[in-house]
N, C-alpha and C. Protein backbone atom coordinates (compact mmCIF):
# COMPACT_ATOMS: atom_id res chain seq x y z
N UNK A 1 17.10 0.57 8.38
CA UNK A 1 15.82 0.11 7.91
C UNK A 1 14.84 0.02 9.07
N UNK A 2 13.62 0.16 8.70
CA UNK A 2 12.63 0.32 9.70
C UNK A 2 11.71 -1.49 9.94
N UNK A 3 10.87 -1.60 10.38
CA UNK A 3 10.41 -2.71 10.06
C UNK A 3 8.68 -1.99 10.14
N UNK A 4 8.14 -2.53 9.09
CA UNK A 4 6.71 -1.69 8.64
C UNK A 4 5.68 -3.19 9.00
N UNK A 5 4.25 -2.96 9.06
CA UNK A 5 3.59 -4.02 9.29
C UNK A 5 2.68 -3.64 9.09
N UNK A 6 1.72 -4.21 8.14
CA UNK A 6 0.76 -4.44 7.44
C UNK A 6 -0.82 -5.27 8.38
N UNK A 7 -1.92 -4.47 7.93
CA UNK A 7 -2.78 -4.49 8.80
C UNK A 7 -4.16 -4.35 7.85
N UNK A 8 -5.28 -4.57 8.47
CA UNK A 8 -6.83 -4.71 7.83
C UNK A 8 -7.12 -5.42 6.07
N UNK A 9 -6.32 -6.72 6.36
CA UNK A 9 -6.74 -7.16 5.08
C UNK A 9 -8.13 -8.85 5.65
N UNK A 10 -8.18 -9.32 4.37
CA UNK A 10 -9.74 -10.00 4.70
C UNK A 10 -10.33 -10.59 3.88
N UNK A 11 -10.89 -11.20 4.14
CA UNK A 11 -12.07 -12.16 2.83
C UNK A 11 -13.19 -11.20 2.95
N UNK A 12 -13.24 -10.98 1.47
CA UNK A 12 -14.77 -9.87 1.62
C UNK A 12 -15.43 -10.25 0.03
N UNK A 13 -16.96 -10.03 -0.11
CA UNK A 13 -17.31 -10.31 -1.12
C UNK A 13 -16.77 -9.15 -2.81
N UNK A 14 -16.93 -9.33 -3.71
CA UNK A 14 -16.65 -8.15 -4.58
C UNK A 14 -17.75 -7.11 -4.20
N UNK A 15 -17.15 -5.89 -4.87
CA UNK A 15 -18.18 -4.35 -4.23
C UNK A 15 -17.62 -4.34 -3.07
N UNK A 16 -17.45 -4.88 -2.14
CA UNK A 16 -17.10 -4.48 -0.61
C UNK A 16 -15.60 -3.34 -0.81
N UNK A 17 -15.44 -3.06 0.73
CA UNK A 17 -14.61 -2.10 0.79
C UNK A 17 -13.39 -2.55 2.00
N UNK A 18 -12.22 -2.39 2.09
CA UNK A 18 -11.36 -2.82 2.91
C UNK A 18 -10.43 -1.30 3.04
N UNK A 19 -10.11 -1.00 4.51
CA UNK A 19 -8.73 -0.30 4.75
C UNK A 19 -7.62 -0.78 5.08
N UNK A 20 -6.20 -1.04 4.56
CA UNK A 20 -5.37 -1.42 4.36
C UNK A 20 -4.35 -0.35 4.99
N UNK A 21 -3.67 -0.86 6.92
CA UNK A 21 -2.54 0.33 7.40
C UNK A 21 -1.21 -0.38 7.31
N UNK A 22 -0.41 0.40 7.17
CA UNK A 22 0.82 0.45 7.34
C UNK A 22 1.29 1.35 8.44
N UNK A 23 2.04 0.83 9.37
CA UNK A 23 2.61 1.49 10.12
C UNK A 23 4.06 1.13 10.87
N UNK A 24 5.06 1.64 11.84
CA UNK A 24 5.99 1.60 11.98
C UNK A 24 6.24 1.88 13.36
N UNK A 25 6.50 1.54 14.59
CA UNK A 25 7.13 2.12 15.69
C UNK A 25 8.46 2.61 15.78
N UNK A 26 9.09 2.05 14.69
CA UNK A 26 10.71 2.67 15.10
C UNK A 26 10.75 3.74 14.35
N UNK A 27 10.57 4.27 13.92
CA UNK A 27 10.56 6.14 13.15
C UNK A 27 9.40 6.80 12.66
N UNK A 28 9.56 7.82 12.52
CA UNK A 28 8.34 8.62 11.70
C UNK A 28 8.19 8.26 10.09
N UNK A 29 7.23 7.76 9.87
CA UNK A 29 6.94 7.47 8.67
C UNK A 29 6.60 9.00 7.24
N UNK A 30 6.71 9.53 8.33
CA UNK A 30 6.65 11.13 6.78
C UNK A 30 8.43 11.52 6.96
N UNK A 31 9.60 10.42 7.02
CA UNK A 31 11.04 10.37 6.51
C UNK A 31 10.68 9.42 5.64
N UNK A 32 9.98 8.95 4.69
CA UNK A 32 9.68 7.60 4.01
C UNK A 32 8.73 8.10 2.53
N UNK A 33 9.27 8.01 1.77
CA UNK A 33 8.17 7.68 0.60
C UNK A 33 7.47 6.75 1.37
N UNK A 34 6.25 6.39 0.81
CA UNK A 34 5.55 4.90 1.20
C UNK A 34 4.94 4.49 -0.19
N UNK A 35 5.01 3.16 -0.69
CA UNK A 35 4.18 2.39 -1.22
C UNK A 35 3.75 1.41 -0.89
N UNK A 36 2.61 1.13 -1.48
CA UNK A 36 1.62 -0.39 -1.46
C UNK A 36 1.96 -0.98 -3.11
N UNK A 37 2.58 -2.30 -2.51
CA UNK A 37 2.45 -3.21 -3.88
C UNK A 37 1.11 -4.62 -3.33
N UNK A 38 1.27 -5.22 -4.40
CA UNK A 38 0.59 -6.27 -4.50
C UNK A 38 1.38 -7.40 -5.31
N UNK A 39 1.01 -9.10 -4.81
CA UNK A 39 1.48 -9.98 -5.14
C UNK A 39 0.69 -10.81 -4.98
N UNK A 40 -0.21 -11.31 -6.41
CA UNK A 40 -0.99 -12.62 -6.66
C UNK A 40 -0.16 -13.92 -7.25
N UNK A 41 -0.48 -15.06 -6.85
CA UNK A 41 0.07 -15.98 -6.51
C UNK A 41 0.60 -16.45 -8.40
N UNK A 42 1.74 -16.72 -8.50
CA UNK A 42 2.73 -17.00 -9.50
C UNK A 42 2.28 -15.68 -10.48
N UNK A 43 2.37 -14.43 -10.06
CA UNK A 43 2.62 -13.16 -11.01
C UNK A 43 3.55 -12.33 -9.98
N UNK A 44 4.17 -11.58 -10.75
CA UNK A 44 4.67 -10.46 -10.50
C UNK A 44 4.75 -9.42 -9.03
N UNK A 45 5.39 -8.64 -9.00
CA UNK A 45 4.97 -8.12 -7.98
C UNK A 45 4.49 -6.74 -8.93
N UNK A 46 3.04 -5.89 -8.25
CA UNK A 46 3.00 -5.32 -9.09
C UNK A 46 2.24 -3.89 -8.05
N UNK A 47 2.66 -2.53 -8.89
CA UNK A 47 2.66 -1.57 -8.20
C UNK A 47 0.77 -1.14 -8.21
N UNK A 48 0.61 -0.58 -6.89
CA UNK A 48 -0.54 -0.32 -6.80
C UNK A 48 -0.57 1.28 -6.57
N UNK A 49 0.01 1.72 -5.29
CA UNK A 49 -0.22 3.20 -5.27
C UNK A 49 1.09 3.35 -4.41
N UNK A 50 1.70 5.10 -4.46
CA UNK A 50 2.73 5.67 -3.55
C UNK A 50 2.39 6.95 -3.32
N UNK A 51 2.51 7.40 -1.84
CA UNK A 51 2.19 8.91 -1.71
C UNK A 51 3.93 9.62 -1.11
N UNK A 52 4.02 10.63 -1.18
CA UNK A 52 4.91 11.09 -0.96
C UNK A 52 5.11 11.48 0.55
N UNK A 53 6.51 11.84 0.86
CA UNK A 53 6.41 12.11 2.60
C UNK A 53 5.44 13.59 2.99
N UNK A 54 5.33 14.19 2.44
CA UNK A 54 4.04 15.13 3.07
C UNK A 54 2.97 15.23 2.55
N UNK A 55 2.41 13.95 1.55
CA UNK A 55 1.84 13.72 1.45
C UNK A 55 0.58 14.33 0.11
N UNK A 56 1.30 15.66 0.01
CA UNK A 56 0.34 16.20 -1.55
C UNK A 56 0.92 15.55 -2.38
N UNK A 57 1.68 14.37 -2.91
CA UNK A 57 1.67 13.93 -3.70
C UNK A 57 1.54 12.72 -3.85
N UNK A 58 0.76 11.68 -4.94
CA UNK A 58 0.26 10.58 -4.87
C UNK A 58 0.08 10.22 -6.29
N UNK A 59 0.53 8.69 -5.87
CA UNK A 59 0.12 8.32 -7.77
C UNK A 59 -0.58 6.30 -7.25
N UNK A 60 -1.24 6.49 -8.45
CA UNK A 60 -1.93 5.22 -8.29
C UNK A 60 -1.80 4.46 -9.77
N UNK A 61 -1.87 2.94 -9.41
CA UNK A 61 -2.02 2.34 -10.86
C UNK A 61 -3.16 2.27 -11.48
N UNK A 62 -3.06 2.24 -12.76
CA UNK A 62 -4.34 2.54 -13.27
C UNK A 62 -5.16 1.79 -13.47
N UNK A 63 -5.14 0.70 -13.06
CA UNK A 63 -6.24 -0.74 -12.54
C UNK A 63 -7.06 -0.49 -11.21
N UNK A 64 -6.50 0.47 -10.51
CA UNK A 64 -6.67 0.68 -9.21
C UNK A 64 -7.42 2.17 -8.81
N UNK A 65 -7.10 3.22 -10.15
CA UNK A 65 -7.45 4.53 -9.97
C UNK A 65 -9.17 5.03 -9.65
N UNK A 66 -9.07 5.31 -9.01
CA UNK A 66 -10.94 5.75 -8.58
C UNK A 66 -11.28 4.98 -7.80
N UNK A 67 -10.80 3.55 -7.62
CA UNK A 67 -11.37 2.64 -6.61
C UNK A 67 -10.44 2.82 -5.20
N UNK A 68 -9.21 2.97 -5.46
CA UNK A 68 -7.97 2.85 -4.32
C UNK A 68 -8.03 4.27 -4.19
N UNK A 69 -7.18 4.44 -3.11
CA UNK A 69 -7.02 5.80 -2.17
C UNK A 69 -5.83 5.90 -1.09
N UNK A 70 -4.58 6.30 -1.54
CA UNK A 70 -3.51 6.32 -0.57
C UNK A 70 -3.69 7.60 0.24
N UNK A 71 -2.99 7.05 1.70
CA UNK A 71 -3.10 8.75 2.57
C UNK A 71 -2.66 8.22 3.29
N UNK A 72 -2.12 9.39 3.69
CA UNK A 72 -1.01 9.43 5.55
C UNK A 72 -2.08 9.89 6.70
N UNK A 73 -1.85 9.82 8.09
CA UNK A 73 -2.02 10.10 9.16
C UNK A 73 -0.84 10.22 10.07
N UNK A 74 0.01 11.50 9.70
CA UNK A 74 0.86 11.56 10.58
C UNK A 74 0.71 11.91 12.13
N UNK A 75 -0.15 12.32 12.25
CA UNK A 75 -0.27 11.91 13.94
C UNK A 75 -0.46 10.32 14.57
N UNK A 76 -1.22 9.37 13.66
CA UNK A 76 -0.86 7.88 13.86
C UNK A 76 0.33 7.51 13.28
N UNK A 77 0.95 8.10 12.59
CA UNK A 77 2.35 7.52 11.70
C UNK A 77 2.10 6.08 10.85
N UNK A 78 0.67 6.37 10.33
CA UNK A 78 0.62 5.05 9.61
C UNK A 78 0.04 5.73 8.37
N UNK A 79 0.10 5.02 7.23
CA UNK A 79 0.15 4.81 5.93
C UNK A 79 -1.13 3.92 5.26
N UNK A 80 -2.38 4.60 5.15
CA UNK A 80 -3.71 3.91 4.46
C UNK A 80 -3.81 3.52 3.25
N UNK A 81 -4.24 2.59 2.61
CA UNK A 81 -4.93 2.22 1.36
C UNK A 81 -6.68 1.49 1.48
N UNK A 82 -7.10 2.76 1.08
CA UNK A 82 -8.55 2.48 1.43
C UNK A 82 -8.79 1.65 -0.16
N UNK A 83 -9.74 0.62 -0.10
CA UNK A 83 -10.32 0.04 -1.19
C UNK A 83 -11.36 -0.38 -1.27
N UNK A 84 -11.72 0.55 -2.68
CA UNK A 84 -13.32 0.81 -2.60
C UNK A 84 -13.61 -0.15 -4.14
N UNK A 85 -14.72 -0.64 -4.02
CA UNK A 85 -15.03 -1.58 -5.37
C UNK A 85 -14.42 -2.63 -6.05
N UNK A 86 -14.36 -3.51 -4.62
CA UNK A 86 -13.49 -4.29 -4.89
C UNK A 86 -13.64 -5.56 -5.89
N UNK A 87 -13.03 -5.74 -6.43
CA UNK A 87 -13.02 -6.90 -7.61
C UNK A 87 -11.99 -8.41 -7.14
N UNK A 88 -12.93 -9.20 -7.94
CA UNK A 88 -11.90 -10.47 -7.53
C UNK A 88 -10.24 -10.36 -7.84
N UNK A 89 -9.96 -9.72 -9.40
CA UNK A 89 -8.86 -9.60 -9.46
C UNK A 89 -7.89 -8.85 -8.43
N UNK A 90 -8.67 -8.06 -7.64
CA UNK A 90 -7.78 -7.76 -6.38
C UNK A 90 -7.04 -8.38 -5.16
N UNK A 91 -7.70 -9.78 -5.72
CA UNK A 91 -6.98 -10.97 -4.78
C UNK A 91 -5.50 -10.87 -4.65
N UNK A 92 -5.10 -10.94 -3.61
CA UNK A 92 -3.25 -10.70 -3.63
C UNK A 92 -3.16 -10.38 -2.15
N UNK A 93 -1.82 -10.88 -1.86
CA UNK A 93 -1.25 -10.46 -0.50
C UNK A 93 -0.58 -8.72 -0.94
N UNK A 94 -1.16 -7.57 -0.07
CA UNK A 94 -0.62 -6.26 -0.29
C UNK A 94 0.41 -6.08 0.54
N UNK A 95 1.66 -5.84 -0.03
CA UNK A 95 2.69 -5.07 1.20
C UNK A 95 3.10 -3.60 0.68
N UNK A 96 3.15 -3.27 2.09
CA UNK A 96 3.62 -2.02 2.19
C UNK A 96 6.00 -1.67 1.74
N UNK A 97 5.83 -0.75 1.42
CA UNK A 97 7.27 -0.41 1.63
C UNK A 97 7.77 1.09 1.59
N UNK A 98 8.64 1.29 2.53
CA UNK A 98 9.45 2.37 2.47
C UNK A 98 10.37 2.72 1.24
N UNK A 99 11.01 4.13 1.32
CA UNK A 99 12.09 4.54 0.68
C UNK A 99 12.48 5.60 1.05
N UNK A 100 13.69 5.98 1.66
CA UNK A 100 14.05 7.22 1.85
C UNK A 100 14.95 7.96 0.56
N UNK A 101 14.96 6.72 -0.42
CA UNK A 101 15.70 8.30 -1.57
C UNK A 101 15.00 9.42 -1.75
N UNK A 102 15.60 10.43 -2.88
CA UNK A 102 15.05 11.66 -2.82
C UNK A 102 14.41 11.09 -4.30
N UNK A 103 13.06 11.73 -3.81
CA UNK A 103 11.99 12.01 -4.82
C UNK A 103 10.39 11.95 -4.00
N UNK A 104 9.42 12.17 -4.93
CA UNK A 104 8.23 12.42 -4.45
C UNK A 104 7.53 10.84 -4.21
N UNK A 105 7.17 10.19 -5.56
CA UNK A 105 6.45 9.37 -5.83
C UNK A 105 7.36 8.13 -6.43
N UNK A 106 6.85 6.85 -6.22
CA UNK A 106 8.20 5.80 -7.10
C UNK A 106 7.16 4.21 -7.13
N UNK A 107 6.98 4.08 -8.55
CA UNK A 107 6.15 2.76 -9.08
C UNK A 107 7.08 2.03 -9.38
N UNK A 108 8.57 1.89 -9.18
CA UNK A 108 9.42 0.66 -9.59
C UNK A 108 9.52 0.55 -7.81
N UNK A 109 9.70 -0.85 -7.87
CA UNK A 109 9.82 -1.83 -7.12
C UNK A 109 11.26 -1.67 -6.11
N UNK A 110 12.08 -1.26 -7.37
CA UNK A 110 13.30 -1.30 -6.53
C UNK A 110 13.61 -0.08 -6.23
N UNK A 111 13.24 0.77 -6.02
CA UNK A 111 13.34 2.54 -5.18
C UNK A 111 12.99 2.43 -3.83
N UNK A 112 12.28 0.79 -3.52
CA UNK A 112 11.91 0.84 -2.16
C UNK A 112 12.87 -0.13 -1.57
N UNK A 113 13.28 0.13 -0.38
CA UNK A 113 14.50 -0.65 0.49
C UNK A 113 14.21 -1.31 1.89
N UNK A 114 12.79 -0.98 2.26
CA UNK A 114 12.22 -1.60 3.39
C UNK A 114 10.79 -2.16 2.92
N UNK A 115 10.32 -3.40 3.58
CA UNK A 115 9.12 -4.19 3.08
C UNK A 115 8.62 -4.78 4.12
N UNK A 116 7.57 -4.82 4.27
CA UNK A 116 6.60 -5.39 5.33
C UNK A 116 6.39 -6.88 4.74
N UNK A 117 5.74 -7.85 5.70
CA UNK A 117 5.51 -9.21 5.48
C UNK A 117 4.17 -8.95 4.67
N UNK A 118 3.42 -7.94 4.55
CA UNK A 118 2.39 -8.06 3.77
C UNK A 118 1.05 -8.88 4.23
N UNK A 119 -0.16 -8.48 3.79
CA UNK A 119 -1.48 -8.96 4.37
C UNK A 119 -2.13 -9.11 3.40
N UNK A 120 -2.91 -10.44 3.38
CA UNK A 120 -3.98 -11.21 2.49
C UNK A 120 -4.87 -10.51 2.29
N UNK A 121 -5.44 -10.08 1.19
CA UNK A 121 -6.95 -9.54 0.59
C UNK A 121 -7.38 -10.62 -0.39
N UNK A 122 -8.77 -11.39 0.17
CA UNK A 122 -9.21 -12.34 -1.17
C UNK A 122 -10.66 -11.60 -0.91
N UNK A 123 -10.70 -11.76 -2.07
CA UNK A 123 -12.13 -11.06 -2.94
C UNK A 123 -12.86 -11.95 -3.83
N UNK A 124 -13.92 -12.21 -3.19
CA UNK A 124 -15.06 -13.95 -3.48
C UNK A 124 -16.00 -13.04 -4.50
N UNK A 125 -16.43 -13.77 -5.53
CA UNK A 125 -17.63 -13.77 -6.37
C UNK A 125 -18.63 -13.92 -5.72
């Protein structure tokens, strides 16, 4: 397992925009599915977006679609979630996670086997 760490989260008003990295020093992160979940306080953990290890493939939740934006930078070896139009309901600590099984894309929770401590996004009225 790798250890991933979570980066550019923030108090910002709604409409504003935040980039959200993930990244890793102990391996190359395109051996990794990557996802971003989210976790607001006494709900669920709940899937936001996953891109695949080379990256043409990507899926987003559909609360999130048109506003969110997953992408790699494999020359930084980190893992973006840009967020655009942001809404209060986007309040939640976001973590990142790995998976090295085989497949492209993965919105269940448990396909991922490595997890970052995750970073605060609150989004004020």
């Amino acid at each position: 397992q790798v250890e991933l760490v979570e980066s550019g989260g923030g108090l910002v008003q709604a409409g504003a925009s935040l980039r959200l990295s993930c990244h890793t020093s102990e391996a190359s992160l395109r051996s990794y599915v990557v996802g971003w979940f989210r976790q607001a306080p006494g709900k669920e953990r709940e899937f936001v977006a996953s891109i695949s290890r080379a990256g043409g493939s990507t899926s987003h939740a559909d609360s999130v679609r048109g506003r969110f934006t997953i992408s790699r930078d494999t020359a930084a070896n980190k893992v973006y979630l840009q967020m655009n139009s942001l809404r209060e309901e986007d309040t939640a600590v976001y973590l990142c996670a790995a998976s090295d099984r085989s497949g492209s894309t993965f919105t269940n929770p448990t396909k991922y086997d490595t997890w970052g401590q995750g970073t605060q996004v609150t989004v004020s009225s």
